[in-house]
C-alpha atoms as a PDB file:
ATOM      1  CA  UNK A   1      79.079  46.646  57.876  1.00  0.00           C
ATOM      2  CA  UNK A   2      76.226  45.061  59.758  1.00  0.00           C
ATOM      3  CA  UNK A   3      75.010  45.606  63.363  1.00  0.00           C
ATOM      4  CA  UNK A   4      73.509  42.710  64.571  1.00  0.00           C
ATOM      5  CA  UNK A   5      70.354  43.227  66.521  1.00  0.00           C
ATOM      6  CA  UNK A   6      69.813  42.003  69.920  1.00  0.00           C
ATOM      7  CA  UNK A   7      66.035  42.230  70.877  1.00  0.00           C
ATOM      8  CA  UNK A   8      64.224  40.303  73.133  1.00  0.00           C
ATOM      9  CA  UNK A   9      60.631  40.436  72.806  1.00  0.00           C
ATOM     10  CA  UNK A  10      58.651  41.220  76.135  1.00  0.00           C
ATOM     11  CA  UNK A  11      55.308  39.143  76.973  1.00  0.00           C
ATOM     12  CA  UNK A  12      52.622  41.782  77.437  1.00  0.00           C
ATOM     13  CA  UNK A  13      50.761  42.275  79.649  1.00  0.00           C
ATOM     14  CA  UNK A  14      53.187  39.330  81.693  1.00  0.00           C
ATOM     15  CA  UNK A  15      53.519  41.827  84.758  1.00  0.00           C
ATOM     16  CA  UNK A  16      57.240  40.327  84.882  1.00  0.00           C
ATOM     17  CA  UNK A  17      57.608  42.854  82.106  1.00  0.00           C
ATOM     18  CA  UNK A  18      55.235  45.756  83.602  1.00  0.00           C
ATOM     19  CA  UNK A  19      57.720  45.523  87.191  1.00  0.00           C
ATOM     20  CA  UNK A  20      60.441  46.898  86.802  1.00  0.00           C
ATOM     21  CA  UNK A  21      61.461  45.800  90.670  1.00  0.00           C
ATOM     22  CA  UNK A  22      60.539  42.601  89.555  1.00  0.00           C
ATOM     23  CA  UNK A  23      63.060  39.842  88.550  1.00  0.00           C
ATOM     24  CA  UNK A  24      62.568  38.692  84.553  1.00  0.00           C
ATOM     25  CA  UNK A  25      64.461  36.626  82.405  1.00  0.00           C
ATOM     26  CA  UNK A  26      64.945  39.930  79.808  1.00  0.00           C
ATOM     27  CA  UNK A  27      68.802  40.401  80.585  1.00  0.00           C
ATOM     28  CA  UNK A  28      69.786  36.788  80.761  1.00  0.00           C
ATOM     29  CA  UNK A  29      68.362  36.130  77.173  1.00  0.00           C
ATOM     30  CA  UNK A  30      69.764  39.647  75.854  1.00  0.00           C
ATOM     31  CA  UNK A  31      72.893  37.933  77.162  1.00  0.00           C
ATOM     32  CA  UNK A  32      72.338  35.047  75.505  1.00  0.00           C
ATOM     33  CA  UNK A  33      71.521  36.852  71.949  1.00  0.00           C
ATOM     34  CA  UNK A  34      74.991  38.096  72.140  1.00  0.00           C
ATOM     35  CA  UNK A  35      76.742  34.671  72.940  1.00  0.00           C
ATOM     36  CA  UNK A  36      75.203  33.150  70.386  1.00  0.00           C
ATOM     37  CA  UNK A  37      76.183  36.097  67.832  1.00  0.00           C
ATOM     38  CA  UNK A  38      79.689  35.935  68.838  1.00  0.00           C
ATOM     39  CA  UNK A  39      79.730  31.918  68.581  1.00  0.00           C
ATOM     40  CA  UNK A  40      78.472  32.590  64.840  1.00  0.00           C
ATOM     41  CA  UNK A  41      81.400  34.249  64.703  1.00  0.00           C
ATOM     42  CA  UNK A  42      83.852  32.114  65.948  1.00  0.00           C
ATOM     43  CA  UNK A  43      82.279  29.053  63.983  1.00  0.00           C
ATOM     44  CA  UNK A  44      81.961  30.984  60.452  1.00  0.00           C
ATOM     45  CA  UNK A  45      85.184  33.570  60.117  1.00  0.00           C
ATOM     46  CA  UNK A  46      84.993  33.834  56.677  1.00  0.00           C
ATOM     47  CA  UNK A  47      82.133  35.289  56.397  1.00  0.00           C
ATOM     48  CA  UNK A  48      81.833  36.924  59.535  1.00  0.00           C
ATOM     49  CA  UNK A  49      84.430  38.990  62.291  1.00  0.00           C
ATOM     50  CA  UNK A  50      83.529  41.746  65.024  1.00  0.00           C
ATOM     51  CA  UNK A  51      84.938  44.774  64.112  1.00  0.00           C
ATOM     52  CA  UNK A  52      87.069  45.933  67.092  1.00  0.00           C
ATOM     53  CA  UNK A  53      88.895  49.727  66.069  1.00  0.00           C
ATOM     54  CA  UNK A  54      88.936  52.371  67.956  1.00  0.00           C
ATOM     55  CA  UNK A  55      85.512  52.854  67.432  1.00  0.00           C
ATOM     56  CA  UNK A  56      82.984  50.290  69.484  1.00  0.00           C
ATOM     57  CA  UNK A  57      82.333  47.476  67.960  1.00  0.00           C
ATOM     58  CA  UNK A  58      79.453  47.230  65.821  1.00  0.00           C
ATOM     59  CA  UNK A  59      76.842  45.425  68.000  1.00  0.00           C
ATOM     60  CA  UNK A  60      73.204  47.417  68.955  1.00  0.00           C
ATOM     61  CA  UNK A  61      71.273  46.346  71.905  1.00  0.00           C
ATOM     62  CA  UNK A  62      67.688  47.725  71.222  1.00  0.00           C
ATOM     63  CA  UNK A  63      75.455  48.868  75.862  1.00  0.00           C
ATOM     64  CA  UNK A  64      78.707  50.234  75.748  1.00  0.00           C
ATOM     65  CA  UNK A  65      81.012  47.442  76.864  1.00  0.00           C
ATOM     66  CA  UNK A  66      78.869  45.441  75.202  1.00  0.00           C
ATOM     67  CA  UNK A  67      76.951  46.830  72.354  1.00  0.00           C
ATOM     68  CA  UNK A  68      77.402  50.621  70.414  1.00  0.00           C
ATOM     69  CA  UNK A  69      74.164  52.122  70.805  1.00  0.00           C
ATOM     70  CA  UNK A  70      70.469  51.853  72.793  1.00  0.00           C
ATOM     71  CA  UNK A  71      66.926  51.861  71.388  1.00  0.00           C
ATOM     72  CA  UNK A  72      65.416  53.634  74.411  1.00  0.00           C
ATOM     73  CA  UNK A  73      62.067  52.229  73.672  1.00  0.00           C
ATOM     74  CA  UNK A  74      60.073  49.479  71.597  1.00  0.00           C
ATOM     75  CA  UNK A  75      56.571  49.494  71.437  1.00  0.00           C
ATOM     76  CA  UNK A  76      56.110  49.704  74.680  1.00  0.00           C
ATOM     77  CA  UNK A  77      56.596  52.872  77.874  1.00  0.00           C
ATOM     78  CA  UNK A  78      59.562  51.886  80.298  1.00  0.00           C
ATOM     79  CA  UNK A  79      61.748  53.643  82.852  1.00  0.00           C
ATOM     80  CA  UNK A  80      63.245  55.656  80.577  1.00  0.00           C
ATOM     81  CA  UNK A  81      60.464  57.390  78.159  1.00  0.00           C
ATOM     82  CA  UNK A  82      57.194  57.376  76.719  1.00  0.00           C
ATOM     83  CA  UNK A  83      56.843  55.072  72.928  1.00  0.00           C
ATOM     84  CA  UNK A  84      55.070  56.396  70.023  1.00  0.00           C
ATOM     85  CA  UNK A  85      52.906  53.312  70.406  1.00  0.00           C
ATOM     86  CA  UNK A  86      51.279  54.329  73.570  1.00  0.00           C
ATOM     87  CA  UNK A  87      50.733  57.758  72.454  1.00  0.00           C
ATOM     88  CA  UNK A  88      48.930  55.991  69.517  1.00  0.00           C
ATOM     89  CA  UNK A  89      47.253  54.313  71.872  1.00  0.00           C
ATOM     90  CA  UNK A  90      45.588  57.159  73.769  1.00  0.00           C
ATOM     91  CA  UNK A  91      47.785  57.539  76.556  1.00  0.00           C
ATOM     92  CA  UNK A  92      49.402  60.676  77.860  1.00  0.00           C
ATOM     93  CA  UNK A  93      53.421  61.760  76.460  1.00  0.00           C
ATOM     94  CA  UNK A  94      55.136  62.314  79.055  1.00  0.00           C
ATOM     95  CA  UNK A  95      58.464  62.220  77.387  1.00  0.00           C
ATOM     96  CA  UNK A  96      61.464  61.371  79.043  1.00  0.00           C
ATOM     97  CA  UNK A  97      61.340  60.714  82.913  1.00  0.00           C
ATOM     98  CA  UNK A  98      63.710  62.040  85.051  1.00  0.00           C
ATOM     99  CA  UNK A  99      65.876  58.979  85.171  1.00  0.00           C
ATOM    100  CA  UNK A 100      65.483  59.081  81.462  1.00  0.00           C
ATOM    101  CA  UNK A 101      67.301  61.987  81.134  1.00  0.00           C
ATOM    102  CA  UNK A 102      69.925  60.935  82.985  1.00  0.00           C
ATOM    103  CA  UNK A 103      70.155  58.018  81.316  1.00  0.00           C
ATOM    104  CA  UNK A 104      70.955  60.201  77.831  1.00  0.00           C
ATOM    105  CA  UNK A 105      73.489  62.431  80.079  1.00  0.00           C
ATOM    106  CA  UNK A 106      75.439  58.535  80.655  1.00  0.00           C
ATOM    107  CA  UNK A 107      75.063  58.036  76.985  1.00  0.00           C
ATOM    108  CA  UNK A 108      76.897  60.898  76.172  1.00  0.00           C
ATOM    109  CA  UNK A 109      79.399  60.200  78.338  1.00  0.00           C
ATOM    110  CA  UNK A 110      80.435  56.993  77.809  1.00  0.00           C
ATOM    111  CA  UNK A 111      80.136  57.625  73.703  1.00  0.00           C
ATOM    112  CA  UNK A 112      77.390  55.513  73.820  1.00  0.00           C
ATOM    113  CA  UNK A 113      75.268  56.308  70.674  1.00  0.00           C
ATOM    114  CA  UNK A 114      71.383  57.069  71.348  1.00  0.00           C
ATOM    115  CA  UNK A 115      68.576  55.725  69.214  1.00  0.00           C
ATOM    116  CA  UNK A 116      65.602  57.100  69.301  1.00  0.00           C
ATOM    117  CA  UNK A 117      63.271  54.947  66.685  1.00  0.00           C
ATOM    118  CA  UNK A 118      60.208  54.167  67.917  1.00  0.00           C
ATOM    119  CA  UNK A 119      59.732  56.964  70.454  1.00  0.00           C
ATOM    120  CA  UNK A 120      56.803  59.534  70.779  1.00  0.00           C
ATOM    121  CA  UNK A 121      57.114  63.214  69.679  1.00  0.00           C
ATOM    122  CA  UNK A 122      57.892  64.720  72.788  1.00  0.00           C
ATOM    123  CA  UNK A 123      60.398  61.721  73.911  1.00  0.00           C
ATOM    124  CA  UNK A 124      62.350  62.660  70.522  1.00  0.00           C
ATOM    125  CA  UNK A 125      62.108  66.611  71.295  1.00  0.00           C
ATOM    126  CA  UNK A 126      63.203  65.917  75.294  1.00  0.00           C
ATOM    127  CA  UNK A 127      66.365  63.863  73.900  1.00  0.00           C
ATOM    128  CA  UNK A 128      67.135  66.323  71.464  1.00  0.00           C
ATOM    129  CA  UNK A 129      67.032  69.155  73.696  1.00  0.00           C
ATOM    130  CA  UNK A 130      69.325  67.895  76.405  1.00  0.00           C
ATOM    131  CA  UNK A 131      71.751  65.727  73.824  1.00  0.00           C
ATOM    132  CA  UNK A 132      75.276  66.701  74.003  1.00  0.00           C
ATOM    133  CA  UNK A 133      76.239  64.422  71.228  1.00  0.00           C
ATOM    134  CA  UNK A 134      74.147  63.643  67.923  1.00  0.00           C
ATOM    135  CA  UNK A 135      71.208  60.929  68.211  1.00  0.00           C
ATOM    136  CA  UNK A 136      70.513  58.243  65.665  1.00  0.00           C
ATOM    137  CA  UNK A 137      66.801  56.972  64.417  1.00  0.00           C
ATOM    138  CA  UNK A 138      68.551  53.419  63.220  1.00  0.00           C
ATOM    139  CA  UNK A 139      65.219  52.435  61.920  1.00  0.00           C
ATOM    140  CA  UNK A 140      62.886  54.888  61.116  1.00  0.00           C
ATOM    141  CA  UNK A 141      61.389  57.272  58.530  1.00  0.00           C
ATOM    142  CA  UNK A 142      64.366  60.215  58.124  1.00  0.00           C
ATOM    143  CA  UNK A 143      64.809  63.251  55.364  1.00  0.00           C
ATOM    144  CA  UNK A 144      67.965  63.670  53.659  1.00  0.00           C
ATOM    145  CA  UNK A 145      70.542  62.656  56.215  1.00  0.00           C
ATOM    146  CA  UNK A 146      70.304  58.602  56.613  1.00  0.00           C
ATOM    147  CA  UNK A 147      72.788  57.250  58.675  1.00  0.00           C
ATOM    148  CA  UNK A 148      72.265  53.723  56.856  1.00  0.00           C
ATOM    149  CA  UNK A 149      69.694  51.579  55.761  1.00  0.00           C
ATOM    150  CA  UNK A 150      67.840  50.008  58.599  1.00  0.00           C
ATOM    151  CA  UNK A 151      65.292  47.717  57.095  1.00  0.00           C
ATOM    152  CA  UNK A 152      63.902  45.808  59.958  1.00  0.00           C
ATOM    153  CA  UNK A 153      62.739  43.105  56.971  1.00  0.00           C
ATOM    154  CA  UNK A 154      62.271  40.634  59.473  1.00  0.00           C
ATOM    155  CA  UNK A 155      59.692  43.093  61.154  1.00  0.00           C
ATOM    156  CA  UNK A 156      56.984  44.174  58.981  1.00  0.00           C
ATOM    157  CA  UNK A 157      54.153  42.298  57.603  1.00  0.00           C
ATOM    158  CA  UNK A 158      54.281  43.590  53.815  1.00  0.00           C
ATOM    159  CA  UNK A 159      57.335  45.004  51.531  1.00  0.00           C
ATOM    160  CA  UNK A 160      57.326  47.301  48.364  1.00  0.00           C
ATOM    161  CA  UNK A 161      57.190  45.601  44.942  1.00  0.00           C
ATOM    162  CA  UNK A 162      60.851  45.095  44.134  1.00  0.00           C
ATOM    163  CA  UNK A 163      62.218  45.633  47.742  1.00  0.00           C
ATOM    164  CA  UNK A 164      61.784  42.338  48.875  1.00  0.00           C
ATOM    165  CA  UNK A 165      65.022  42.231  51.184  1.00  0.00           C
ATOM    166  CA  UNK A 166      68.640  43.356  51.218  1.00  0.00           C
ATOM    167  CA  UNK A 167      69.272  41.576  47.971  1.00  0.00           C
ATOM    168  CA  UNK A 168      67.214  44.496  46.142  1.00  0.00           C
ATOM    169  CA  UNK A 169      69.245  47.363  47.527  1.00  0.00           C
ATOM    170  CA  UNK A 170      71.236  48.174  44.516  1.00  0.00           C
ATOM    171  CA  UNK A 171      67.871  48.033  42.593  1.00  0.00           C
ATOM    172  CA  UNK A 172      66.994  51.027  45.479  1.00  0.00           C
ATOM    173  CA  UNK A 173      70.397  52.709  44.795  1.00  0.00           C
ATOM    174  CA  UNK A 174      69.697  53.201  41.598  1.00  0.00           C
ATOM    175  CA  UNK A 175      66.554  55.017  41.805  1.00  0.00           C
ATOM    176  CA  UNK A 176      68.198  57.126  44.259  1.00  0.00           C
ATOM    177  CA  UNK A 177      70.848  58.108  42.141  1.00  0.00           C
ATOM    178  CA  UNK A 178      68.237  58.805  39.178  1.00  0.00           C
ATOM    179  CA  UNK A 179      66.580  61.091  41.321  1.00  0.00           C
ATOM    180  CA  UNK A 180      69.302  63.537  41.545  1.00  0.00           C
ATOM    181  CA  UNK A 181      71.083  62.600  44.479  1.00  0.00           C
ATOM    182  CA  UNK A 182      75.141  63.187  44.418  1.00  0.00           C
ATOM    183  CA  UNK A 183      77.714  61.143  44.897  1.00  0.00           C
ATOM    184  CA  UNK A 184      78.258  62.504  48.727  1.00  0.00           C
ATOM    185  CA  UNK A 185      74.312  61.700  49.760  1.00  0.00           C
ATOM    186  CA  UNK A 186      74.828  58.064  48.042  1.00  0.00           C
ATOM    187  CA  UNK A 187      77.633  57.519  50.075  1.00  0.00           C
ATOM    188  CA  UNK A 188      76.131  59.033  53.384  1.00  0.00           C
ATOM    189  CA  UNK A 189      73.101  56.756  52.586  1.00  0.00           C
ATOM    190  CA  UNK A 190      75.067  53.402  52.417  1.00  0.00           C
ATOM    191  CA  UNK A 191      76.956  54.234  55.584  1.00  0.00           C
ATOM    192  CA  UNK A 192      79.141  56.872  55.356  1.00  0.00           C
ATOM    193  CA  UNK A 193      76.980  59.161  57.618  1.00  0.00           C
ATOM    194  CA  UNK A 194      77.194  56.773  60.304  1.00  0.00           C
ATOM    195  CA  UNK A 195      80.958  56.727  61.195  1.00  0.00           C
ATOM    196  CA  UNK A 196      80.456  60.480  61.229  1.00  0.00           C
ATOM    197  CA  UNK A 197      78.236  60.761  63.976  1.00  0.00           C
ATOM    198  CA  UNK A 198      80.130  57.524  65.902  1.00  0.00           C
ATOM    199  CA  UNK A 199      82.874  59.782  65.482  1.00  0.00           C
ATOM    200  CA  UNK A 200      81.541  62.748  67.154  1.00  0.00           C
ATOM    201  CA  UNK A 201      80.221  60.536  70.196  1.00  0.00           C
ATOM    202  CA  UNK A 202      83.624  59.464  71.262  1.00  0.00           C
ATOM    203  CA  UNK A 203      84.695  63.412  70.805  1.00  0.00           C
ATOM    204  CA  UNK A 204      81.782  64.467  73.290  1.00  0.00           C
ATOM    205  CA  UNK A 205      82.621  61.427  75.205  1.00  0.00           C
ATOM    206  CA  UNK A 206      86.384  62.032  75.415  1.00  0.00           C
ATOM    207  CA  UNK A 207      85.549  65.903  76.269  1.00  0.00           C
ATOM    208  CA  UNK A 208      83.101  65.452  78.731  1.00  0.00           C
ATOM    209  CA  UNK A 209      85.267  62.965  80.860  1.00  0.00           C
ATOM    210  CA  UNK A 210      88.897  65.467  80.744  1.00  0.00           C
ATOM    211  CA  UNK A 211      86.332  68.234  82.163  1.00  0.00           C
ATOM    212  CA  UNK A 212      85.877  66.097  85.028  1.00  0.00           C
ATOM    213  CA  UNK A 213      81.844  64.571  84.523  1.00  0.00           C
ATOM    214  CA  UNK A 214      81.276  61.737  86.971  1.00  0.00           C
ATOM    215  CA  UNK A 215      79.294  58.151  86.353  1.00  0.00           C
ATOM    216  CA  UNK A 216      75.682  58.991  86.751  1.00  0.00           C
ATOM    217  CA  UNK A 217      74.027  56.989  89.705  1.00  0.00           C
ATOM    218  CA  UNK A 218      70.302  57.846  88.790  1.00  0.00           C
ATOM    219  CA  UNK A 219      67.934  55.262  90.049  1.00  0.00           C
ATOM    220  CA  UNK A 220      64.325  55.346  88.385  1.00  0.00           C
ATOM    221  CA  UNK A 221      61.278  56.837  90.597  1.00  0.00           C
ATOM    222  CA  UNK A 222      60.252  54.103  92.883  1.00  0.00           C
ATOM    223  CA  UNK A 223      62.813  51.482  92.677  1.00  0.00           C
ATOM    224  CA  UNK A 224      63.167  49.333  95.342  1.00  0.00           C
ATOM    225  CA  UNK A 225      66.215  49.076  97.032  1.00  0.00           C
ATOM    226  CA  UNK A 226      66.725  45.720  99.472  1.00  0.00           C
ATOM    227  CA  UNK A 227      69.421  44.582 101.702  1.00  0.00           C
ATOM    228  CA  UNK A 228      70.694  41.405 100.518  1.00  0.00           C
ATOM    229  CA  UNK A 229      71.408  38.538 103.169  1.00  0.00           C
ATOM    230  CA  UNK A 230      71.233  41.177 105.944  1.00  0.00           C
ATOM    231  CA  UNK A 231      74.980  41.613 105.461  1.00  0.00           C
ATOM    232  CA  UNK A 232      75.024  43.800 101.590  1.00  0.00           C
ATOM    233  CA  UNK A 233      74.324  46.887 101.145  1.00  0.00           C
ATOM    234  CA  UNK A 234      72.363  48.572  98.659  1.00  0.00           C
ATOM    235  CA  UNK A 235      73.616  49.406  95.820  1.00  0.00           C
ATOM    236  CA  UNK A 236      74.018  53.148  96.355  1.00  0.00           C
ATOM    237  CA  UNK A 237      74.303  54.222  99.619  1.00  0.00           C
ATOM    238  CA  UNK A 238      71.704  56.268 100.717  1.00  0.00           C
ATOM    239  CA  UNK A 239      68.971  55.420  98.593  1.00  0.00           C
ATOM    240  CA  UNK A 240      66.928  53.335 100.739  1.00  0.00           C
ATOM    241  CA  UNK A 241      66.775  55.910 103.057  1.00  0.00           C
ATOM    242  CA  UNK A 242      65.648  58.599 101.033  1.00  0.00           C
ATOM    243  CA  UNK A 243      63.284  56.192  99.974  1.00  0.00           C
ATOM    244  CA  UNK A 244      61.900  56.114 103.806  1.00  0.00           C
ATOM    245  CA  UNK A 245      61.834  59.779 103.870  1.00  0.00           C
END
């Protein structure tokens, strides 16, 4: 199984990508990504197919209808959390923001699966804490329970001797299995842990929506909200006007 990655790098310090009021060109090319990886599909079906079971299909965007799980950051802070990289940086963790967490409260309720490679300490903690479901680091250093390999190859400026790229993962396999690992942690390691925890997403999922838990409509602090054409509405009535207030 492979998820295929849908990243779109932002143009520090562009202040399209500092605004989040601001109008960018981020969703249309995430958009994009995702056409393209479904037309690779569609041209080469032998060697590729989107799995579609009850389970999501397997697509990341680092949402829901279209993708199985959320990196909440990158290398950089944004509505949702603080990054490890601005924390290495010298700024202030703050964590999660308040939209942030309800952002992770969705998650869980749509069975949305939350990543949380890449973020700072107390980000991690704050998720962890308030979590109803189990949280994924898809890419990241981990103990014994690996939900997969996630080698970000294309990513990092130097490799191991003899872990060049994907090809060299039996070569890795086996030095696993010569350090003592069973036959349970091999499996776990190549991706049997992650169906596991998909699964128990869609049970939180399923459970939290027969007890009755609405859509959150969180907005993030300081979001604009505009009439459009002087004849729309805003998006979520009453915002503006608390806004005002």
């Amino acid at each position: 199984m492979q998820f295929w990655n849908v990243f779109i790098k932002y143009q520090n310090p562009n202040p399209l990508y500092q605004d989040y009021d601001t109008a960018s060109s981020a969703l249309r090319d995430t958009l994009e990504h995702i056409d393209v990886t479904k037309r690779l599909m569609t041209t080469y079906p032998e060697h590729f197919s989107l799995v579609m079971i009850r389970l999501r299909p397997w697509k990341g965007l680092q949402g829901w209808e279209i993708g199985l799980y959320i990196t909440i950051t990158h290398n950089r802070d944004n509505p949702f959390a603080t990054t490890a990289s601005s924390v290495a940086d010298g700024l202030p963790d703050k964590g999660l923001s308040p939209y942030g967490v309800e952002a992770i409260k969705k998650m869980n309720r749509i069975g949305m699966m939350v990543d949380i490679s890449h973020v700072s300490l107390k980000t991690m903690h704050d998720v962890l804490d308030i979590a109803r479901a189990p949280v994924i680091f898809s890419h990241s250093s981990a103990y014994s329970k690996y939900v997969g390999l996630g080698s970000d190859f294309d990513r990092i400026p130097e490799v191991p001797k003899g872990l060049e790229d994907v090809s060299k993962y039996p070569d890795l396999l086996k030095k696993v299995m010569v350090a003592g690992t069973t036959d349970e942690q091999v499996r776990g390691l190549m991706g049997g842990n992650l169906p596991r925890i998909w699964k128990k997403n869609e049970a939180v999922a399923a459970k939290l929506q027969a007890v009755g838990i609405t859509p959150v409509e969180a907005s993030w602090e300081g979001r604009t909200w505009r009439k459009w054409d002087g004849g729309l509405s805003e998006l979520f009535l009453g915002h503006s006007d608390k806004k005002k207030q």
